[in-house]
PDB file of N, CA and C in Angstrom:
ATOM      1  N   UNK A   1       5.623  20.366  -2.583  1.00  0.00           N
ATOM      2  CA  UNK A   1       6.720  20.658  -3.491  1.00  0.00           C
ATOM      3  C   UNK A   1       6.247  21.607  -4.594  1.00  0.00           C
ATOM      4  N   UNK A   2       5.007  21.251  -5.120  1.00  0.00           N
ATOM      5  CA  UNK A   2       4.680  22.424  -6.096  1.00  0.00           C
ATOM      6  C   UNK A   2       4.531  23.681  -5.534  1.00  0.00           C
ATOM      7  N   UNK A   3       3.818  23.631  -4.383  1.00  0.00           N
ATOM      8  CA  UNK A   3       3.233  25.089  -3.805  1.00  0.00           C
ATOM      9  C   UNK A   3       4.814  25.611  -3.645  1.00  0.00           C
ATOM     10  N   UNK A   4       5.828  24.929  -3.020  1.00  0.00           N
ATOM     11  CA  UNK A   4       6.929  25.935  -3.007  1.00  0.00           C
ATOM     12  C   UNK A   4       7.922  26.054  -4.290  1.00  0.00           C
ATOM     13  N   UNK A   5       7.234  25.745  -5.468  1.00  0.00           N
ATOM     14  CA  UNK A   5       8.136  25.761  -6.103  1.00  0.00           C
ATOM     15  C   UNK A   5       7.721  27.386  -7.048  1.00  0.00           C
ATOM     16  N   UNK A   6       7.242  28.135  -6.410  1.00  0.00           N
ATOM     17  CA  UNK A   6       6.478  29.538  -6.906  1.00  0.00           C
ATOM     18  C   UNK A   6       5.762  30.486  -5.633  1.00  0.00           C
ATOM     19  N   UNK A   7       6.448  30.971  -5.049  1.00  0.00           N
ATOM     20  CA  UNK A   7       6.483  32.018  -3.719  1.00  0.00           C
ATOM     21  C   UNK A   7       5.072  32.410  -3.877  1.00  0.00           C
ATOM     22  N   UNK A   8       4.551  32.887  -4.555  1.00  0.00           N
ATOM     23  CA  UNK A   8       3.436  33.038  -4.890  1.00  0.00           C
ATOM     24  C   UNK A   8       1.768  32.381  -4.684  1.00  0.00           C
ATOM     25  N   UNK A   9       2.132  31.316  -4.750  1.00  0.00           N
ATOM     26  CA  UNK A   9       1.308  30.051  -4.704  1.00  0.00           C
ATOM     27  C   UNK A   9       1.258  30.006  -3.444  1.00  0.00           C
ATOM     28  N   UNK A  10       2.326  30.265  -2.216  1.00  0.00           N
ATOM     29  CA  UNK A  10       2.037  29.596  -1.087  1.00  0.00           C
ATOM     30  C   UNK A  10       1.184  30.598  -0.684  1.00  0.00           C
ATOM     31  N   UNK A  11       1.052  32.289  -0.976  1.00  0.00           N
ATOM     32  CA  UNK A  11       0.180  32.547  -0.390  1.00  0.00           C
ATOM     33  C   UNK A  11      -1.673  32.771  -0.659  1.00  0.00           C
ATOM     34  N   UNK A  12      -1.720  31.909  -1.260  1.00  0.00           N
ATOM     35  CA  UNK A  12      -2.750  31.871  -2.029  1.00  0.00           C
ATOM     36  C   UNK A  12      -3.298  30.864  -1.340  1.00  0.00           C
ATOM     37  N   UNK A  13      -2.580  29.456  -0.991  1.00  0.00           N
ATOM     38  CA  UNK A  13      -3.494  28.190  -0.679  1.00  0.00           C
ATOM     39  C   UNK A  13      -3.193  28.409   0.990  1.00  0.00           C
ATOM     40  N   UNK A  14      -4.141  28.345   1.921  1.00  0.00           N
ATOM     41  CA  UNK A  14      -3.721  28.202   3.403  1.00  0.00           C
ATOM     42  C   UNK A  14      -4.300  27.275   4.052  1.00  0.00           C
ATOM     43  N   UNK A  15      -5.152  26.227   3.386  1.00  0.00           N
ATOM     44  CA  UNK A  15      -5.519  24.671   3.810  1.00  0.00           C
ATOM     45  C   UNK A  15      -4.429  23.494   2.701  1.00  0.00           C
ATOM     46  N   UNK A  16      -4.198  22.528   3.683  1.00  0.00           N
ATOM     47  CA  UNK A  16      -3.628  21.862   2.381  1.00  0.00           C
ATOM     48  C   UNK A  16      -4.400  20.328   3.060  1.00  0.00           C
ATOM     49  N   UNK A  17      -4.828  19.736   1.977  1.00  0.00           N
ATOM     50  CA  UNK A  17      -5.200  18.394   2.426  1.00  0.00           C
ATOM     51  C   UNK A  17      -4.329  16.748   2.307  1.00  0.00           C
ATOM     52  N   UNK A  18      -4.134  16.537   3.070  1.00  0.00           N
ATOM     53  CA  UNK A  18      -2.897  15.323   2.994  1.00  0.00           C
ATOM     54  C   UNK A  18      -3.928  13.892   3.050  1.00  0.00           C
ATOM     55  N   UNK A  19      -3.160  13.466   1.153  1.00  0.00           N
ATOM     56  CA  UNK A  19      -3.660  12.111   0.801  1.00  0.00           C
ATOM     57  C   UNK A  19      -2.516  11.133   1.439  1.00  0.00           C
ATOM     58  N   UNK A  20      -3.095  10.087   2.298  1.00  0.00           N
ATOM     59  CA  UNK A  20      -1.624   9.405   2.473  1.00  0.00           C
ATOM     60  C   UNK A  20      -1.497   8.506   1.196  1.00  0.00           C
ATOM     61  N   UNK A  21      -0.658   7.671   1.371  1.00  0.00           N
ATOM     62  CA  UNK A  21       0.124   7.027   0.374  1.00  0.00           C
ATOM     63  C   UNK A  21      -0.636   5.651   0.565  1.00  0.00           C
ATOM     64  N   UNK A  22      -1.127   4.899  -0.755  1.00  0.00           N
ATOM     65  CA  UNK A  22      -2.135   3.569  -1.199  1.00  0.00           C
ATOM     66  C   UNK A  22      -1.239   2.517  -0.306  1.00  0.00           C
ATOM     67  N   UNK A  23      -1.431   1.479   0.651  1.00  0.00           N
ATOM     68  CA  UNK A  23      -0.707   0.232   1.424  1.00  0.00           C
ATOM     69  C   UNK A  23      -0.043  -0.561   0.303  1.00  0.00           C
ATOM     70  N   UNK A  24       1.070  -1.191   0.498  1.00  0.00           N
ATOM     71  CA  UNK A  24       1.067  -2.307  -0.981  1.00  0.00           C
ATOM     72  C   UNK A  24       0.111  -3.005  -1.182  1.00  0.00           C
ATOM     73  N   UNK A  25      -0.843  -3.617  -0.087  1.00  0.00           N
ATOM     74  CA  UNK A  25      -2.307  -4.779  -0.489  1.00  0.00           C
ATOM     75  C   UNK A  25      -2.850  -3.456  -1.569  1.00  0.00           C
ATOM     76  N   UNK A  26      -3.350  -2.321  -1.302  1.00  0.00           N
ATOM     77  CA  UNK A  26      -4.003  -1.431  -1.989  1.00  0.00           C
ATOM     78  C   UNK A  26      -3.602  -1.499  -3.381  1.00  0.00           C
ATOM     79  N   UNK A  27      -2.676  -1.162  -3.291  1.00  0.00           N
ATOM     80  CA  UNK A  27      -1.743  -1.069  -4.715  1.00  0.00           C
ATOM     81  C   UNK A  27      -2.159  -2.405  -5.230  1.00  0.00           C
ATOM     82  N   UNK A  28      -1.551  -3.893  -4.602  1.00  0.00           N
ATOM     83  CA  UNK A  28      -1.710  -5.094  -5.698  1.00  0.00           C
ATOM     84  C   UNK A  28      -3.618  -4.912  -5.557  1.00  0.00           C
ATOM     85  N   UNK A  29      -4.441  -4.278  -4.906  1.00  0.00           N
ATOM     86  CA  UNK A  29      -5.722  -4.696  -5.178  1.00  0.00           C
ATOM     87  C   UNK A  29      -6.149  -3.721  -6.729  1.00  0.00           C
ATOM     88  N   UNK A  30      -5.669  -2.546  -6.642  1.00  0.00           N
ATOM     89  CA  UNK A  30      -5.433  -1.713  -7.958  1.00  0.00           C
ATOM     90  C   UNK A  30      -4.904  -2.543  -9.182  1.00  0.00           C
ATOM     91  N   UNK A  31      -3.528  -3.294  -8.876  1.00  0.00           N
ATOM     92  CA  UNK A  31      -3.384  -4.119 -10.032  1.00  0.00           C
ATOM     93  C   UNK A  31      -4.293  -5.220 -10.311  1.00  0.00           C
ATOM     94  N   UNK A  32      -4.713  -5.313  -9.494  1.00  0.00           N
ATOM     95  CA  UNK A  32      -5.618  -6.839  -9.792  1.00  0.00           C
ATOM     96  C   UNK A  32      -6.957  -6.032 -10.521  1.00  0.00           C
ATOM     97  N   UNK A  33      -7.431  -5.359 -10.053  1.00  0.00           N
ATOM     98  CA  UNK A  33      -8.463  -4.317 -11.024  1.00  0.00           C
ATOM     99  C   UNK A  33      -7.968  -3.841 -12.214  1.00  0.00           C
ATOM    100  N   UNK A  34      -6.840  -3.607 -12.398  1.00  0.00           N
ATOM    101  CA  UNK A  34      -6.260  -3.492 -13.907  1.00  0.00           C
ATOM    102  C   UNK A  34      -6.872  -4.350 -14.992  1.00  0.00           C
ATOM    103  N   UNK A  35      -5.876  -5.938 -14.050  1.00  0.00           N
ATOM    104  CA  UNK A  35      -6.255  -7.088 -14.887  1.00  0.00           C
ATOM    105  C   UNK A  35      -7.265  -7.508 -15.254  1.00  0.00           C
ATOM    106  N   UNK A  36      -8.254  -7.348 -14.358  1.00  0.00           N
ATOM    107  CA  UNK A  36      -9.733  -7.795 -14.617  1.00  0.00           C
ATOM    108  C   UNK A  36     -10.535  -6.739 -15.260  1.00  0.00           C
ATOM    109  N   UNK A  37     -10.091  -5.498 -15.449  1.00  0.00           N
ATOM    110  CA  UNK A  37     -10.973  -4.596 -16.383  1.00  0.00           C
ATOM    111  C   UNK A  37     -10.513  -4.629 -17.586  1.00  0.00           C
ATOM    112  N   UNK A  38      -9.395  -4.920 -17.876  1.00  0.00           N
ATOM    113  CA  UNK A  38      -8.896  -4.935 -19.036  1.00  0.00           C
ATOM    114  C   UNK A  38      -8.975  -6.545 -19.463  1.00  0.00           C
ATOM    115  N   UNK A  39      -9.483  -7.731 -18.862  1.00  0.00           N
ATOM    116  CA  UNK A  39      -9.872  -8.905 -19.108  1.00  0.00           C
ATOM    117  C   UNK A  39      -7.979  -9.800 -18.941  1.00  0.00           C
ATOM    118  N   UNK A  40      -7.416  -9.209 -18.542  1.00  0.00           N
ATOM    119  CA  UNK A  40      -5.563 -10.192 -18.244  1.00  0.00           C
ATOM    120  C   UNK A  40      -6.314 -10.792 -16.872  1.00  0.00           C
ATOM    121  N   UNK A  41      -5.419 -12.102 -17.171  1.00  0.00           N
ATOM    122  CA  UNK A  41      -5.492 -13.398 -15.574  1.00  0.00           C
ATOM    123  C   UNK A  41      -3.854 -13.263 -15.217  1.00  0.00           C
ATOM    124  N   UNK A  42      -3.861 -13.515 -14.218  1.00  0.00           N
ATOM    125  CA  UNK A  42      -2.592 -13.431 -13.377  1.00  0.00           C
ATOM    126  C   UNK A  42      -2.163 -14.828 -13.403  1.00  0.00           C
ATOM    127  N   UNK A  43      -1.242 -15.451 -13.047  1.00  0.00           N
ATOM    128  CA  UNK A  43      -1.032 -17.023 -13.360  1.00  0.00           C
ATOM    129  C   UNK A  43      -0.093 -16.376 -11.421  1.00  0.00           C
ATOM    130  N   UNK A  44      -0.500 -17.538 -10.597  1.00  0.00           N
ATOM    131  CA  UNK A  44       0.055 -17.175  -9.115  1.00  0.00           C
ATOM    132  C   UNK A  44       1.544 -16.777  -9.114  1.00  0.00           C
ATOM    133  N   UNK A  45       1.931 -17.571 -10.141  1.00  0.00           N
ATOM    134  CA  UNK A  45       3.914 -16.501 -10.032  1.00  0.00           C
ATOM    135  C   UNK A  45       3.935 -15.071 -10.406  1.00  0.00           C
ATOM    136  N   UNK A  46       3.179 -14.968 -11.543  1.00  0.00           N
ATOM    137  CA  UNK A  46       3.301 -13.563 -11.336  1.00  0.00           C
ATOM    138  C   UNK A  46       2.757 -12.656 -10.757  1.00  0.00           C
ATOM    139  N   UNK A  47       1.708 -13.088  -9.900  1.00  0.00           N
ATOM    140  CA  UNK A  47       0.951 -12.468  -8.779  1.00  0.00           C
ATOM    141  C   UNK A  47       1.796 -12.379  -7.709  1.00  0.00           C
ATOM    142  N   UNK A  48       2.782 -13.470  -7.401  1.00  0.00           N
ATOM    143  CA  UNK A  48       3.793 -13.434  -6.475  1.00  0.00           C
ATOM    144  C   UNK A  48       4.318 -11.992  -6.526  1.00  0.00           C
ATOM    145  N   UNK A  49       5.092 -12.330  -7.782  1.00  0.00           N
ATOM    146  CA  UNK A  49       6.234 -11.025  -8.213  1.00  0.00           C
ATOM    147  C   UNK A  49       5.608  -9.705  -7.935  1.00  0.00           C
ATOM    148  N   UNK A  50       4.118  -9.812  -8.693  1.00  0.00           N
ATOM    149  CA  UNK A  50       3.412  -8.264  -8.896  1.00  0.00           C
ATOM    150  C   UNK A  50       3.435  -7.574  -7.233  1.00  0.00           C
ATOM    151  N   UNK A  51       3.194  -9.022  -6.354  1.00  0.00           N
ATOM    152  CA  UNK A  51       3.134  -8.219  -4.885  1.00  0.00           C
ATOM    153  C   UNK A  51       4.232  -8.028  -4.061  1.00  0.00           C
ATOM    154  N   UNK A  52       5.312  -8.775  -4.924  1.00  0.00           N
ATOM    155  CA  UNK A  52       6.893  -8.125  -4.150  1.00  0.00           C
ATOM    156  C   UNK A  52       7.305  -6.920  -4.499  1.00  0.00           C
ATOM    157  N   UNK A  53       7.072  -7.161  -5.806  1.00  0.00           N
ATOM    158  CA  UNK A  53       7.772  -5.650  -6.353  1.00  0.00           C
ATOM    159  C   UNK A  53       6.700  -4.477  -5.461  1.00  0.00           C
ATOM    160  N   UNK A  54       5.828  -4.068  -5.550  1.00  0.00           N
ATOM    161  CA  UNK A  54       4.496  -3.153  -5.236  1.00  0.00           C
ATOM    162  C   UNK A  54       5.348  -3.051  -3.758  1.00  0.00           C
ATOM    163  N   UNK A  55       5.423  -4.132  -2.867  1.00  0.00           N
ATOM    164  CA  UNK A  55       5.777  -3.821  -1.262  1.00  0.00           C
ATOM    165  C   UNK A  55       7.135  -3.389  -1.625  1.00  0.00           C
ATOM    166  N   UNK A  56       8.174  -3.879  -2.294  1.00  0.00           N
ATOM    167  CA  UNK A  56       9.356  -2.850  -2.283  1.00  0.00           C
ATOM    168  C   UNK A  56       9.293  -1.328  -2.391  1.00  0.00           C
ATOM    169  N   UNK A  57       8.253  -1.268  -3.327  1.00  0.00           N
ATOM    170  CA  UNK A  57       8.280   0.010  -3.599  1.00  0.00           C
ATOM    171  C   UNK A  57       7.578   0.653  -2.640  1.00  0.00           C
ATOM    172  N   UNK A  58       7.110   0.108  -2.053  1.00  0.00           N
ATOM    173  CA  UNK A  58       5.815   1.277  -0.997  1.00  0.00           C
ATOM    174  C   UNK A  58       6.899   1.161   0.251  1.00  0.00           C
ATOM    175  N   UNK A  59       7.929   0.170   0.603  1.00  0.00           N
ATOM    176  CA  UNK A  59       8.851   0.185   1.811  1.00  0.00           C
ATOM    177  C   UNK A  59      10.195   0.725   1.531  1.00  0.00           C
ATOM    178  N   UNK A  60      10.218   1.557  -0.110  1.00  0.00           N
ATOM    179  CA  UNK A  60      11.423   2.234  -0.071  1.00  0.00           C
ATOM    180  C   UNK A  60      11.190   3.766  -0.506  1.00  0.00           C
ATOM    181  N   UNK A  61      10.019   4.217  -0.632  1.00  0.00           N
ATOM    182  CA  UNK A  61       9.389   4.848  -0.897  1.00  0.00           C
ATOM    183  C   UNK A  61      10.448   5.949  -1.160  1.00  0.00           C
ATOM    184  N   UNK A  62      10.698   6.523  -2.410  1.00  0.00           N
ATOM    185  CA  UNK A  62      11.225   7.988  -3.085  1.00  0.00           C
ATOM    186  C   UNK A  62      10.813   8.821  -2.904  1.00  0.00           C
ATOM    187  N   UNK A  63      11.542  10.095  -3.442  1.00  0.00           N
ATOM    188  CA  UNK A  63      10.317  11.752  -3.873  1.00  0.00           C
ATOM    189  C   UNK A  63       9.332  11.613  -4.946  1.00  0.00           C
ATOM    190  N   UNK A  64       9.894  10.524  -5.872  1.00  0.00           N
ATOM    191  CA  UNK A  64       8.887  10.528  -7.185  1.00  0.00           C
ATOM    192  C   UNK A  64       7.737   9.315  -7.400  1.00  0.00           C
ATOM    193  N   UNK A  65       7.443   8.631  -5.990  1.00  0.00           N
ATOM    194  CA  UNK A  65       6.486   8.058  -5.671  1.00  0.00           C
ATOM    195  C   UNK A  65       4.965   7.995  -5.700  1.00  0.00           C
ATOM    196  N   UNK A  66       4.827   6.977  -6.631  1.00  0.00           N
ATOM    197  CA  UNK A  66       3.388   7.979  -7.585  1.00  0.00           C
ATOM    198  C   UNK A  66       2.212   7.124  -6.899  1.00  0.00           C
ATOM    199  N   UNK A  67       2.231   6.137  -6.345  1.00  0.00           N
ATOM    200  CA  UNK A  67       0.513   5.687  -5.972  1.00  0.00           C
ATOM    201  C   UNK A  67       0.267   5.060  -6.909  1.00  0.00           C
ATOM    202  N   UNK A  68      -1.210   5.253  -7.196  1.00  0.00           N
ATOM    203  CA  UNK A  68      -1.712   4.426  -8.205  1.00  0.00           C
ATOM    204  C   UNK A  68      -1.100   4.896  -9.314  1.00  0.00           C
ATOM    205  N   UNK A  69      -0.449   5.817  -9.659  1.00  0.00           N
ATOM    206  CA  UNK A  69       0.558   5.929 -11.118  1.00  0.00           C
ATOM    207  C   UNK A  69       1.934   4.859 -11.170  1.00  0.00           C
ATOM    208  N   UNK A  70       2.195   4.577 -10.303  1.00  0.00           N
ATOM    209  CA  UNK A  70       3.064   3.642 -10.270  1.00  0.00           C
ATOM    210  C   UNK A  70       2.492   1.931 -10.797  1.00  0.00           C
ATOM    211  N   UNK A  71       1.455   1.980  -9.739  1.00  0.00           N
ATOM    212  CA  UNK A  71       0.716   0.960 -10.628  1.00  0.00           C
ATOM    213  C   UNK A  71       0.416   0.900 -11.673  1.00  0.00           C
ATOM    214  N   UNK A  72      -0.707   1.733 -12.330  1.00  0.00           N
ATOM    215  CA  UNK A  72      -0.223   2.203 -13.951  1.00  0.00           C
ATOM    216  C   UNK A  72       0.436   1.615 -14.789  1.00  0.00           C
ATOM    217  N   UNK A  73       2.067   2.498 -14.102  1.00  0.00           N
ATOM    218  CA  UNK A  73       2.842   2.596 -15.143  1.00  0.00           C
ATOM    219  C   UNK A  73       3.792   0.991 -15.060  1.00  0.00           C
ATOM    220  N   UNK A  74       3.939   0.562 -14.044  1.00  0.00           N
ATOM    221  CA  UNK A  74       3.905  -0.912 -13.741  1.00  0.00           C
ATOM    222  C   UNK A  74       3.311  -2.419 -14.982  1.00  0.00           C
ATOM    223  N   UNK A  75       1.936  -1.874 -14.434  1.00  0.00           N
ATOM    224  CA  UNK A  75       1.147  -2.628 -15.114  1.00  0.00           C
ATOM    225  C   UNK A  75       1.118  -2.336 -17.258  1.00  0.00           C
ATOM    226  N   UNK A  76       1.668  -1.151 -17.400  1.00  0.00           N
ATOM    227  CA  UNK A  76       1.880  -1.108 -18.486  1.00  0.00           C
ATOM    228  C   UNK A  76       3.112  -1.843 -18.799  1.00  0.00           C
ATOM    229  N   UNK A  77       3.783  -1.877 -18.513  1.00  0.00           N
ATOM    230  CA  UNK A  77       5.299  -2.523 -18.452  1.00  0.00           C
ATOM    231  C   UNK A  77       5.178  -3.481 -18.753  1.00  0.00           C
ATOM    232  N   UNK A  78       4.554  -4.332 -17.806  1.00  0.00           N
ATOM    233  CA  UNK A  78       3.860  -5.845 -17.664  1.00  0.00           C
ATOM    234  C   UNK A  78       3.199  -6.202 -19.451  1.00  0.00           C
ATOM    235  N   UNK A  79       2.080  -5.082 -19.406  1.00  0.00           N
ATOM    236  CA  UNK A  79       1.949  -5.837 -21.344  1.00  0.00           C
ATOM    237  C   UNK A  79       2.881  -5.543 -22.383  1.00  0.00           C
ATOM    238  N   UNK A  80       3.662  -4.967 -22.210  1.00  0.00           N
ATOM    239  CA  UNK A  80       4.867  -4.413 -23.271  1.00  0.00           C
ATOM    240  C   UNK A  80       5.313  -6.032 -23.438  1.00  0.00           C
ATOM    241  N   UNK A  81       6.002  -6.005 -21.750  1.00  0.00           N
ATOM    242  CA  UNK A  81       6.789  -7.503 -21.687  1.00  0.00           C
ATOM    243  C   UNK A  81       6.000  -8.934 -22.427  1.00  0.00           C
ATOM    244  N   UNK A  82       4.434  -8.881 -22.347  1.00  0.00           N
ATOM    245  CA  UNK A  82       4.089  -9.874 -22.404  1.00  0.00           C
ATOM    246  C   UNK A  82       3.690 -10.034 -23.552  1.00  0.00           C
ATOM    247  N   UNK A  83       3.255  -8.611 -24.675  1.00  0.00           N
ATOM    248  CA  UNK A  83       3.425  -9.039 -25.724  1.00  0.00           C
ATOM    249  C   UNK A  83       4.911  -9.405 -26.607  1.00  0.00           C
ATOM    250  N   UNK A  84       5.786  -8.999 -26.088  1.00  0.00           N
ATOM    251  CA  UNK A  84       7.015  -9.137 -26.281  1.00  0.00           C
ATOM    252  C   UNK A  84       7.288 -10.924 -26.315  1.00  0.00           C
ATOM    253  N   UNK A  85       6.976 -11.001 -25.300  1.00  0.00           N
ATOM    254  CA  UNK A  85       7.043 -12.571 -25.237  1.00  0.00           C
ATOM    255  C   UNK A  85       6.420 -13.514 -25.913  1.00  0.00           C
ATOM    256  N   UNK A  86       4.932 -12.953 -26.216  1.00  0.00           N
ATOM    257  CA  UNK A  86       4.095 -13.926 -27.225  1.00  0.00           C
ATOM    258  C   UNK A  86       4.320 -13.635 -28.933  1.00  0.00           C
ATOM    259  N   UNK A  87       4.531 -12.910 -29.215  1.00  0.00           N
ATOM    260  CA  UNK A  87       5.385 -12.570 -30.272  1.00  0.00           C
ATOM    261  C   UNK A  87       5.425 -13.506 -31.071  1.00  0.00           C
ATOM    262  N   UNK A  88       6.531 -14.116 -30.658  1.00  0.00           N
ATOM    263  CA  UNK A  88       7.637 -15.053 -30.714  1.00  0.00           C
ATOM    264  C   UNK A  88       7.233 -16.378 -30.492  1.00  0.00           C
ATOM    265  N   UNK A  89       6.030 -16.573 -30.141  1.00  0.00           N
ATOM    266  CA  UNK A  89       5.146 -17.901 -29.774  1.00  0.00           C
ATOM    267  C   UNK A  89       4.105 -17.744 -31.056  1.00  0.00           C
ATOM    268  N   UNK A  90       4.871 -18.804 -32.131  1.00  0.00           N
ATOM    269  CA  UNK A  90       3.743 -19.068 -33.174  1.00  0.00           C
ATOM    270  C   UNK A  90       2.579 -20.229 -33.048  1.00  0.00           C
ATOM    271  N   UNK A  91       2.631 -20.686 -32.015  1.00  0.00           N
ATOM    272  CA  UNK A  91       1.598 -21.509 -31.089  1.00  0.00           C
ATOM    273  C   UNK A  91       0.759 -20.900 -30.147  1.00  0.00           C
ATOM    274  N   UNK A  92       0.916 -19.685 -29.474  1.00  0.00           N
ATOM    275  CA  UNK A  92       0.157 -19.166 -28.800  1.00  0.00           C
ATOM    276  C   UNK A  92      -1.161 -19.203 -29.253  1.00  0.00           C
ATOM    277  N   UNK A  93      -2.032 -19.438 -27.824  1.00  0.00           N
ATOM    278  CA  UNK A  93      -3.635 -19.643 -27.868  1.00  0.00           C
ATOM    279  C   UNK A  93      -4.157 -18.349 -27.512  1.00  0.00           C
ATOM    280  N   UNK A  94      -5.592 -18.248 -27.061  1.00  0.00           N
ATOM    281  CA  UNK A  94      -6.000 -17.235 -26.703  1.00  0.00           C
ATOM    282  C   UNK A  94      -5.934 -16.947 -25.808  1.00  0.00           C
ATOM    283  N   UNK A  95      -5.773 -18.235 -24.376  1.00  0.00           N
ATOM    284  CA  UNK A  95      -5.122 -17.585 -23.230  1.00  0.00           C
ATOM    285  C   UNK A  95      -4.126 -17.241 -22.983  1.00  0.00           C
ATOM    286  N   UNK A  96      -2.978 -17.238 -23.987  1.00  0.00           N
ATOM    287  CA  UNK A  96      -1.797 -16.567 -24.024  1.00  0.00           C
ATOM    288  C   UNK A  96      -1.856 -15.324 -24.143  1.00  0.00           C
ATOM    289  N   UNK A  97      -2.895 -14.889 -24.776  1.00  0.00           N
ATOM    290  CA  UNK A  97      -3.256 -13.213 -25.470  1.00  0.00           C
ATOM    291  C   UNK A  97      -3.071 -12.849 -24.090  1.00  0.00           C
ATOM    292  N   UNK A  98      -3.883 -13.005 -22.599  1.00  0.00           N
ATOM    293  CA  UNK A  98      -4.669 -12.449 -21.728  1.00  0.00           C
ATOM    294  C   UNK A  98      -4.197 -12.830 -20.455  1.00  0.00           C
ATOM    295  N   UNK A  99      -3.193 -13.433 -20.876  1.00  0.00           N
ATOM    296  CA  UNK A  99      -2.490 -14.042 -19.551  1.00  0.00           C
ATOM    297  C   UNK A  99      -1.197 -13.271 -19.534  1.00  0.00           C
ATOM    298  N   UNK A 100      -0.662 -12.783 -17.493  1.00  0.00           N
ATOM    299  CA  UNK A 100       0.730 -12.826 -17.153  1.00  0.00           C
ATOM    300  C   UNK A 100       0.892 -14.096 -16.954  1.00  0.00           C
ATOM    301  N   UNK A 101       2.317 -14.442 -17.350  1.00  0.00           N
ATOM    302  CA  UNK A 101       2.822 -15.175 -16.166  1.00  0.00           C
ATOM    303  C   UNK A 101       4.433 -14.773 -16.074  1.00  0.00           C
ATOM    304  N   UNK A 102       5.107 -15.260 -15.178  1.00  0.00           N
ATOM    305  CA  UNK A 102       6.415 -15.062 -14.604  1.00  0.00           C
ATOM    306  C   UNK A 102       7.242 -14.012 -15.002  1.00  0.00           C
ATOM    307  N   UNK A 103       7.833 -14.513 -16.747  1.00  0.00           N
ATOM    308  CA  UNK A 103       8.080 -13.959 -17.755  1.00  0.00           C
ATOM    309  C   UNK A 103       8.134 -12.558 -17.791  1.00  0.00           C
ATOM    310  N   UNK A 104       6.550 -12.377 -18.009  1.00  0.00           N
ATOM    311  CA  UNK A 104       6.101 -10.758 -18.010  1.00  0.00           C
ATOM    312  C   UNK A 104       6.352  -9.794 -16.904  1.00  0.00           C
ATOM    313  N   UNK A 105       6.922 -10.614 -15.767  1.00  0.00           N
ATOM    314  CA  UNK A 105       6.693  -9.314 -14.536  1.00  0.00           C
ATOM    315  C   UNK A 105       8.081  -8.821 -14.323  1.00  0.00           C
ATOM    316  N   UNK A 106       7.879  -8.061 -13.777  1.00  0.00           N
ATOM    317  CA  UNK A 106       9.416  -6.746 -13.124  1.00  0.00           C
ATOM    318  C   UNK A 106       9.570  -7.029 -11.897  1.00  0.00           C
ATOM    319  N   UNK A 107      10.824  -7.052 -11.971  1.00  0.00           N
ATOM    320  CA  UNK A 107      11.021  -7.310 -10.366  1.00  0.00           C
ATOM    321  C   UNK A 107      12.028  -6.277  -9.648  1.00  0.00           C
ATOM    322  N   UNK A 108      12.080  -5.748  -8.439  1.00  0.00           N
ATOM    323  CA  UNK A 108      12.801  -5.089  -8.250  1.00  0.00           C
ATOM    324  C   UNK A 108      13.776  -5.872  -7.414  1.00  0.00           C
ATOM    325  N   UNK A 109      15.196  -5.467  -7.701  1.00  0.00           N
ATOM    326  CA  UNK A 109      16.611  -5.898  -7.194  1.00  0.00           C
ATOM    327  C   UNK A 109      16.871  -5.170  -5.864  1.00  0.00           C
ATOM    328  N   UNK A 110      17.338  -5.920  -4.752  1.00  0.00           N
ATOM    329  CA  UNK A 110      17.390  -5.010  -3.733  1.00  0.00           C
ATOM    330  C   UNK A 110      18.139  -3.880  -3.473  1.00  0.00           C
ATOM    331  N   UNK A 111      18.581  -3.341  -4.929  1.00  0.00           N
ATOM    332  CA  UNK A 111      19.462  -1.827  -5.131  1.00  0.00           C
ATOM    333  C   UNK A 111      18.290  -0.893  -5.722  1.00  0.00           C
ATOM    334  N   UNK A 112      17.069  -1.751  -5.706  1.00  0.00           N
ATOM    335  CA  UNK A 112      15.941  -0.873  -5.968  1.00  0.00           C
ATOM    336  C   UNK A 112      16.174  -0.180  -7.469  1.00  0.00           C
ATOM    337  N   UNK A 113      16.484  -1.207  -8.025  1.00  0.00           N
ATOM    338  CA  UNK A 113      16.597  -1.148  -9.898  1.00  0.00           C
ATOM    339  C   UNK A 113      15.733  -1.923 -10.388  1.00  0.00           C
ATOM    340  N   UNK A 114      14.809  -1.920 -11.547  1.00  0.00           N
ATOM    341  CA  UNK A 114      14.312  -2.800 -12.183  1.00  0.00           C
ATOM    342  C   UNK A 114      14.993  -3.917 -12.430  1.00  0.00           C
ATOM    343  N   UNK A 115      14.888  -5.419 -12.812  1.00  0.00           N
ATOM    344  CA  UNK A 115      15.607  -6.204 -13.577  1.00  0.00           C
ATOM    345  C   UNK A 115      14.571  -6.599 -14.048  1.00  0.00           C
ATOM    346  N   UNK A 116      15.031  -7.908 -14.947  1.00  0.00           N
ATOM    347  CA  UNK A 116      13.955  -8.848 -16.069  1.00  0.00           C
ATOM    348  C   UNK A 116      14.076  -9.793 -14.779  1.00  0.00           C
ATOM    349  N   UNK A 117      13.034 -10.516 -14.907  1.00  0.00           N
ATOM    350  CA  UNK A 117      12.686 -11.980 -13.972  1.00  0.00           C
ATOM    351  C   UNK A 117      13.330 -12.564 -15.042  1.00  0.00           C
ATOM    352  N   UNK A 118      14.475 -13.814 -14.958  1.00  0.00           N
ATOM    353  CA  UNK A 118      14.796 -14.584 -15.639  1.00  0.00           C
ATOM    354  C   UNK A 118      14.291 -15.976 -14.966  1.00  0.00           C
TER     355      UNK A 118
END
C-alpha cells in the first residue's frame, strides 16, 4: 500500500519481503511479555478475555491490522482501564497496583466494536 501510494517508489523497490501476520497464541504470548516486563499479573479471567479478543482480531483481520501494534495498543488500553478502576479503590493494596483482572480488559462484540466487559 505504501509503495503504491507514490508511482515512483514502485520503481525503485523490485524485491519485496512478506512478513506474515503474528498467530493469536503469538500475539497473547506478546501480551503476556508485556505483563511480565512491565511486572502486571494477569488474574485467569482476564487472560481469558485478553485471548478472545487477540483471536477475534487475528480471525477478522482489517486493512489497518497492526500485529504486535495492536497488542501494544491493546495492552495500553488495559492500564488506562485499570488504573481507572483502582482509583476509586481507597483500599487498594499493592497487588492491585500490578494486577488485571476482568474489569480492565476489552472485549470485542461480535460487530467487531470494542465494548467495556461489564
Amino acid at each position: 500500500e505504501f509503495i503504491e501510494s507514490n508511482p515512483g517508489l514502485r520503481s525503485r523497490f523490485n524485491k519485496y519481503i512478506h512478513f506474515p501476520d503474528y498467530s493469536s497464541n503469538e500475539l497473547m504470548q506478546i501480551f503476556r511479555y508485556m505483563c511480565k516486563d512491565t511486572d502486571y499479573m494477569l488474574t485467569e479471567s482476564a487472560a481469558s478475555i485478553a485471548e478472545t479478543y487477540l483471536r477475534g482480531m487475528t480471525e477478522s483481520k482489517k486493512d489497518n491490522f497492526a500485529n504486535a501494534r495492536l497488542v501494544r495498543n491493546y495492552f495500553e488500553r488495559c492500564i488506562d482501564r485499570q488504573a481507572n478502576r483502582i482509583v476509586q479503590d481507597m483500599n487498594m493494596t499493592e497487588e492491585d497496583l500490578v494486577t488485571f483482572v476482568r474489569e480492565d480488559m476489552i472485549e470485542e462484540t461480535t460487530a467487531g466494536q470494542l465494548t467495556k466487559n461489564d
